[in-house]
Protein backbone atom coordinates (compact mmCIF):
# COMPACT_ATOMS: atom_id res chain seq x y z
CA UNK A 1 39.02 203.03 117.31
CA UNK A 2 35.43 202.00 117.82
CA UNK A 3 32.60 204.40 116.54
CA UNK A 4 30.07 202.65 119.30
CA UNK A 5 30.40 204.32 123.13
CA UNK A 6 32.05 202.00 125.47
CA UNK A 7 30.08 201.74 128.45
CA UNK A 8 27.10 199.57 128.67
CA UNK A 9 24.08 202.52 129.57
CA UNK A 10 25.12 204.29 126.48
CA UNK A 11 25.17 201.16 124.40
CA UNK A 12 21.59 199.60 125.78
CA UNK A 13 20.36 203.33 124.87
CA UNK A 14 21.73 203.31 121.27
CA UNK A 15 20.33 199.68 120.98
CA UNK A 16 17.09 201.26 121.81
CA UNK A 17 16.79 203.83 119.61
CA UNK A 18 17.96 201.32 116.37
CA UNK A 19 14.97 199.49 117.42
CA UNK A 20 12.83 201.53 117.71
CA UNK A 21 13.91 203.68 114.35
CA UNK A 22 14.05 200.01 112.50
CA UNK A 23 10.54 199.25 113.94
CA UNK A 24 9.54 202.75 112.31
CA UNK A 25 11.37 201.68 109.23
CA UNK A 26 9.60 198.37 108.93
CA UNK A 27 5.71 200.01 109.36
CA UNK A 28 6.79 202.89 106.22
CA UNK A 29 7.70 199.85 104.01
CA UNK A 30 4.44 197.97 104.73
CA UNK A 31 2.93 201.00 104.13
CA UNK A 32 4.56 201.57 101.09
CA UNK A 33 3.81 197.87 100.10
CA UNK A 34 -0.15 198.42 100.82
CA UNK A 35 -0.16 201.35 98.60
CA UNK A 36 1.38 199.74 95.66
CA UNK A 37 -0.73 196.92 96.09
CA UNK A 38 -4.03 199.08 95.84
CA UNK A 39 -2.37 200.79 93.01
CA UNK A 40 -1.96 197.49 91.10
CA UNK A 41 -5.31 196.33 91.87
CA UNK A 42 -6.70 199.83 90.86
CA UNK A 43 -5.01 199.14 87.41
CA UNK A 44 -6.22 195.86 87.69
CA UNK A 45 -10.12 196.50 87.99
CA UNK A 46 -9.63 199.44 86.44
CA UNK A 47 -13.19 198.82 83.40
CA UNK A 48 -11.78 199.35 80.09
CA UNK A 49 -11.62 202.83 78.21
CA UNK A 50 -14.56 203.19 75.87
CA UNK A 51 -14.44 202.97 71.92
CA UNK A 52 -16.64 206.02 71.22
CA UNK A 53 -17.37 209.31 73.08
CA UNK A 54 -19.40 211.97 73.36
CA UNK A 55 -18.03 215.87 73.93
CA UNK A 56 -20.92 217.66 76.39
CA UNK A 57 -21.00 221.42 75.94
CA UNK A 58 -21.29 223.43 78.90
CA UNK A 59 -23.79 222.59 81.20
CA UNK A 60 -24.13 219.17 79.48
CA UNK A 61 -26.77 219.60 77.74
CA UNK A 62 -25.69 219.63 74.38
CA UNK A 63 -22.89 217.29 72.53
CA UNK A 64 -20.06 219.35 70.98
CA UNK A 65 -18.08 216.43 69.88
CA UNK A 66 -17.84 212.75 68.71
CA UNK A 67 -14.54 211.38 69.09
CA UNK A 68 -12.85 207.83 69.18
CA UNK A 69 -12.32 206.37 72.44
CA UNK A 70 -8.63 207.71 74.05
CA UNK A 71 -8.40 210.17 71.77
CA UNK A 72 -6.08 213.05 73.29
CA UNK A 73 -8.73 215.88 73.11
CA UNK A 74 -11.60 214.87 74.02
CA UNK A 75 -12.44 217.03 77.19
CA UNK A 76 -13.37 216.26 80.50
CA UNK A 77 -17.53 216.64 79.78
CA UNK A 78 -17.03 213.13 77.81
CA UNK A 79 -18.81 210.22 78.44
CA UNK A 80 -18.61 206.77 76.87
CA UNK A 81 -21.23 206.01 74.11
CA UNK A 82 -22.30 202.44 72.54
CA UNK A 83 -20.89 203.13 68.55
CA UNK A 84 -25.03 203.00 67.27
CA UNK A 85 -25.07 206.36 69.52
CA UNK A 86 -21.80 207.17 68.16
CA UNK A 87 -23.01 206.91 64.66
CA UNK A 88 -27.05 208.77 65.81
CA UNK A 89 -25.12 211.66 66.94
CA UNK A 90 -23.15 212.14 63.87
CA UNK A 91 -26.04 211.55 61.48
CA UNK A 92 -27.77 214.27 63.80
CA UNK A 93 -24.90 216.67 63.03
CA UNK A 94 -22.86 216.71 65.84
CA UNK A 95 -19.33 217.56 64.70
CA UNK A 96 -16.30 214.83 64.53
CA UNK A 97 -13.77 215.47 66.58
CA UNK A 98 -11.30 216.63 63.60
CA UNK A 99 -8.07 214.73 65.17
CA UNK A 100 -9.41 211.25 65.86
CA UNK A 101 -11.50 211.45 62.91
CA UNK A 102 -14.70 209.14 64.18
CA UNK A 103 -16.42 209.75 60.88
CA UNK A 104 -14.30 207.61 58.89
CA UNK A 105 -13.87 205.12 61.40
CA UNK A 106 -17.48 204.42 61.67
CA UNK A 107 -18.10 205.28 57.91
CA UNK A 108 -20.41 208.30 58.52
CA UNK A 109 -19.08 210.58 56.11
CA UNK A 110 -21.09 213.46 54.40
């Protein structure tokens, strides 16, 4: 027994509608494909993490901490510093970041 109807109106409708639905189909995968394209190029261009940062307090106007680049907590008010600023702003008594440890690294110890 056949699961398709067996008169021809009813079979040029279903045809229809498979088109149609594949047509939808086809335009979500290229969409699909576009995003993960941009996603990979995002990646891609994506400039490279810093070495050193620099913890703002609130309101940004003083540093709080000087961590290594990527380390895990360094907050959200960090910015990327050159490592001569890095070292300035330890010498100048802003705290190292007691995790990553950016004292050592750079040989700025007290």
């Amino acid at each position: 027994m056949s699961e398709l109807p067996p008169d021809l109106p009813r079979l040029r409708t279903l045809e229809t509608w498979l088109v149609l639905s594949l047509d939808r189909v086809r335009r979500k995968i290229a969409e699909a494909e576009r995003q993960e394209a941009e996603r990979r190029r995002g990646e891609r261009d994506r400039p490279p993490a810093p070495d050193w940062l620099l913890e703002m307090g609130l309101g940004g106007r003083a540093p709080v901490y000087v961590h290594v680049g990527g380390c895990h907590m360094a907050g959200k008010r960090s910015r990327g510093v050159t490592v001569d600023q890095a070292r300035r702003a330890l010498w100048e008594q802003v705290p190292a970041c007691p995790h990553c440890n950016p004292d050592a690294v750079l040989g700025v110890l007290d």
